[in-house]
N, C-alpha and C. Protein backbone atom coordinates (compact mmCIF):
# COMPACT_ATOMS: atom_id res chain seq x y z
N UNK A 1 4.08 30.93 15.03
CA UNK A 1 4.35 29.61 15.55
C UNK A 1 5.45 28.89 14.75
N UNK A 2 5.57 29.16 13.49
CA UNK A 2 6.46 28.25 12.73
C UNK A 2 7.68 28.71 12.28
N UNK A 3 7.68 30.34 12.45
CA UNK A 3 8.80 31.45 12.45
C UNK A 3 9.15 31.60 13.64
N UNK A 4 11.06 30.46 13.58
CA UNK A 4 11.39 29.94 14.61
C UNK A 4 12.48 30.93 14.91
N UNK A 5 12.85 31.45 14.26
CA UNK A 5 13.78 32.27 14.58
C UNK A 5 13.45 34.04 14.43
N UNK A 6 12.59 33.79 14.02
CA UNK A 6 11.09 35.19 14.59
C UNK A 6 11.95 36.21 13.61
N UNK A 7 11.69 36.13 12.19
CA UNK A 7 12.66 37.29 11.27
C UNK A 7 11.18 37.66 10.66
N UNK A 8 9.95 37.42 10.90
CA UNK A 8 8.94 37.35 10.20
C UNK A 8 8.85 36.98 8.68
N UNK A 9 9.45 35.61 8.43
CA UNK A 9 9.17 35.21 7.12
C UNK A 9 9.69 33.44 7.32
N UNK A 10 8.99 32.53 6.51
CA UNK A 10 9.23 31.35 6.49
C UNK A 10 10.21 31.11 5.42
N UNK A 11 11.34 30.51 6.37
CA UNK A 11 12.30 29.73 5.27
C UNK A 11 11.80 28.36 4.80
N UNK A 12 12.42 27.70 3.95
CA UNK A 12 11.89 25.92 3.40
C UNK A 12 11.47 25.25 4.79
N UNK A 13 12.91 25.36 5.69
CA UNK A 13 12.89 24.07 6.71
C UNK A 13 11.15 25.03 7.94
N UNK A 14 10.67 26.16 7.51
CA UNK A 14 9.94 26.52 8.59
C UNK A 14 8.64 26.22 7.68
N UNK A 15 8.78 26.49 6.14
CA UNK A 15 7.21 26.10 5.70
C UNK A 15 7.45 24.23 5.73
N UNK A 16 8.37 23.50 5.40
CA UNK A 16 8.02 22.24 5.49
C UNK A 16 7.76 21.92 6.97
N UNK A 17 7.69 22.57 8.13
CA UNK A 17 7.46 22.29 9.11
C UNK A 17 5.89 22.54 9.29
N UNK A 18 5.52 23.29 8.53
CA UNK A 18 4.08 24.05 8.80
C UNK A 18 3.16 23.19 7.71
N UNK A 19 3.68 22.59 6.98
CA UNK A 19 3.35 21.83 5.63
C UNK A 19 3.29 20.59 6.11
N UNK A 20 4.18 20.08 7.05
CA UNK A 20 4.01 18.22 7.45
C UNK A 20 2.84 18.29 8.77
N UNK A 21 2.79 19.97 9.61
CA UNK A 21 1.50 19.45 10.38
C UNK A 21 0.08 19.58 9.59
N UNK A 22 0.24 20.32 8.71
CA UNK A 22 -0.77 20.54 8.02
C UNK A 22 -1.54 19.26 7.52
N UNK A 23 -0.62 18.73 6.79
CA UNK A 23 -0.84 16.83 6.21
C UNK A 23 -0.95 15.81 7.59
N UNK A 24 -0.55 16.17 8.23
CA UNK A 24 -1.07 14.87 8.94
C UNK A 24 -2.28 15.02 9.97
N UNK A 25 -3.01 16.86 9.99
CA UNK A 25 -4.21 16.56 10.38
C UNK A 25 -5.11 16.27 9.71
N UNK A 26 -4.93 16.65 7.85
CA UNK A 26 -5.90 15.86 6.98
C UNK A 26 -5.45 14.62 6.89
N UNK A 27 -4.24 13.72 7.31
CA UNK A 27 -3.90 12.56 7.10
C UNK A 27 -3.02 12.36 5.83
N UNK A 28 -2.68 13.07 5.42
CA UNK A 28 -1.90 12.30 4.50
C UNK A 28 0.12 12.56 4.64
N UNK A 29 0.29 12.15 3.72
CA UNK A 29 1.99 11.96 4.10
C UNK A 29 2.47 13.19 4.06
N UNK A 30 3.74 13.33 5.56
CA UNK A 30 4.71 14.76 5.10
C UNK A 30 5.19 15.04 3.80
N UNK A 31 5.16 16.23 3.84
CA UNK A 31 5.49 16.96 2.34
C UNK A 31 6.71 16.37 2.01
N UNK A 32 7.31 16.30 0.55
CA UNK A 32 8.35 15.97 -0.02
C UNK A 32 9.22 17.36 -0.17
N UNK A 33 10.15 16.95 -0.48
CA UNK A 33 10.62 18.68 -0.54
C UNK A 33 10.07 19.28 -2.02
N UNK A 34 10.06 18.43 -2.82
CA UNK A 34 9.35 19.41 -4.08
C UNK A 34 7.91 19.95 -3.34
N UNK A 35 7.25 19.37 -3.09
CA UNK A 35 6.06 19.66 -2.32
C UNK A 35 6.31 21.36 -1.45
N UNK A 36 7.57 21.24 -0.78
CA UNK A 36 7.60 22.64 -0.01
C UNK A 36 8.34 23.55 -0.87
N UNK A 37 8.55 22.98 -2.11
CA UNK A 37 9.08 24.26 -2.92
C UNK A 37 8.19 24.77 -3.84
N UNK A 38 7.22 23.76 -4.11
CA UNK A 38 6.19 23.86 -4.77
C UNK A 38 5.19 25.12 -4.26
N UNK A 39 5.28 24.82 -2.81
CA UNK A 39 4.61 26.02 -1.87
C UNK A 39 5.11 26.84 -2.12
N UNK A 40 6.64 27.26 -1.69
CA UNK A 40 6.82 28.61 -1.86
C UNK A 40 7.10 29.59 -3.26
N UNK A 41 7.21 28.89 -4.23
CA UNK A 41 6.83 29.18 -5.42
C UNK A 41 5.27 29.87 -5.54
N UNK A 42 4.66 29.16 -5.57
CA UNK A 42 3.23 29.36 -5.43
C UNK A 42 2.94 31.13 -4.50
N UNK A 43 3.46 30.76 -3.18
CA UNK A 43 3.41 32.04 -1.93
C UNK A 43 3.93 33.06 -2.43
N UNK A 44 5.40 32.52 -2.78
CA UNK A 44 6.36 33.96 -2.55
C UNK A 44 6.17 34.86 -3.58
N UNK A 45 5.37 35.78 -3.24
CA UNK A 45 4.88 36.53 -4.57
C UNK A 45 6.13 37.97 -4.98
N UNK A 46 7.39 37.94 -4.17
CA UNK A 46 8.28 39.09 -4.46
C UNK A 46 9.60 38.01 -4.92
N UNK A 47 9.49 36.44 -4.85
CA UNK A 47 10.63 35.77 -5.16
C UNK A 47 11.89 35.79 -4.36
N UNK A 48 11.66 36.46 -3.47
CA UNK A 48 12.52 36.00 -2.34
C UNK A 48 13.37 34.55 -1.79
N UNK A 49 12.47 33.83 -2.03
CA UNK A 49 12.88 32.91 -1.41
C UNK A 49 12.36 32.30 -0.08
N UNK A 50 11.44 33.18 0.54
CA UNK A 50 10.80 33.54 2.00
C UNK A 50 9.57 33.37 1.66
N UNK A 51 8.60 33.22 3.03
CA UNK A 51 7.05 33.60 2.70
C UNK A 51 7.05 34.20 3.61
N UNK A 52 6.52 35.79 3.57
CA UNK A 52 6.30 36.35 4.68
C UNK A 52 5.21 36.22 4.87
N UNK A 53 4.23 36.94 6.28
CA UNK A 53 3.06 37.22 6.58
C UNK A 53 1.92 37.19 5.88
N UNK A 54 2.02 38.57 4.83
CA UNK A 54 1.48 38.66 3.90
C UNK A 54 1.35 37.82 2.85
N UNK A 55 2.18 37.30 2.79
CA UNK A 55 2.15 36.04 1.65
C UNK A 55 1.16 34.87 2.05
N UNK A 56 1.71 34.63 3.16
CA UNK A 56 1.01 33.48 4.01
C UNK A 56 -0.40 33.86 4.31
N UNK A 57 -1.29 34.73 4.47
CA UNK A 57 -2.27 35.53 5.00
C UNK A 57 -3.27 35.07 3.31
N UNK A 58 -2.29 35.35 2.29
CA UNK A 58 -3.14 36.24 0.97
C UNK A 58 -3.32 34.15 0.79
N UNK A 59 -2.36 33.14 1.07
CA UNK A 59 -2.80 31.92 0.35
C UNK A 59 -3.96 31.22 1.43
N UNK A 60 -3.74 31.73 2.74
CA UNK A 60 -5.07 31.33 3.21
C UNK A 60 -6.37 31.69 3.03
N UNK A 61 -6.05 32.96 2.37
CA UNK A 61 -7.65 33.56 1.43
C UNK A 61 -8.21 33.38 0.77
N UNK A 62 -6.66 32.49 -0.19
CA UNK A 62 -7.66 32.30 -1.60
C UNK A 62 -8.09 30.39 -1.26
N UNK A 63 -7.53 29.84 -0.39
CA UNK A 63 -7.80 28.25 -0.05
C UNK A 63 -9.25 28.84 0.50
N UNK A 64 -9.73 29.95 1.74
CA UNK A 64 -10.86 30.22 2.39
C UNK A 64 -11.75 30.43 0.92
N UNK A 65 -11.91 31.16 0.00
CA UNK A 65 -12.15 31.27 -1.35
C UNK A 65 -12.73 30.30 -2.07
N UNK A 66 -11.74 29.25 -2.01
CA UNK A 66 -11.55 27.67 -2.58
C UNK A 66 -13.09 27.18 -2.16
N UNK A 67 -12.99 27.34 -0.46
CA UNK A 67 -13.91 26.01 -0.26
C UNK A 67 -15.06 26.66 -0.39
N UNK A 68 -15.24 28.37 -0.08
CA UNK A 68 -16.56 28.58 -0.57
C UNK A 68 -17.22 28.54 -1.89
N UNK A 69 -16.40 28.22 -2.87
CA UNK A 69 -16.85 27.83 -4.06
C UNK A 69 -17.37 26.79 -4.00
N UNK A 70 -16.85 25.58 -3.20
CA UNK A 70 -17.33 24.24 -3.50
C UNK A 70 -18.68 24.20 -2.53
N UNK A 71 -18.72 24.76 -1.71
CA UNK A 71 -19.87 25.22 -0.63
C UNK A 71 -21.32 25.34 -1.24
């Protein structure tokens, strides 16, 4: 959905796109850009510059992870 130009990997302008809907269904403010670099720092586990699939897949695991701890 957010890989707009379908290369299978998120550039900045496609994770801050996926990052400002994210915040405004918990409500809070669109990401800043440190905020979406902050992300892909965090994601891009080969330093690319990109988040691919896998990248994106492995940080929703460990957030799924997250809340079952607090659970």
């Amino acid at each position: 959905m957010y890989d707009t130009d379908h290369n299978q990997y998120l550039d900045p302008r496609e994770v801050g796109k996926m990052l400002a809907d994210a915040n405004k269904v918990i409500g809070k403010a669109a990401p800043t850009n440190e905020d979406i670099r902050k992300f892909i720092h965090a994601a891009d586990l080969n330093g690319d510059g990109f988040v691919s699939k896998e990248e994106l897949a492995r940080v929703f695991l460990e957030l799924q992870s997250l809340k079952n701890m607090r659970s």
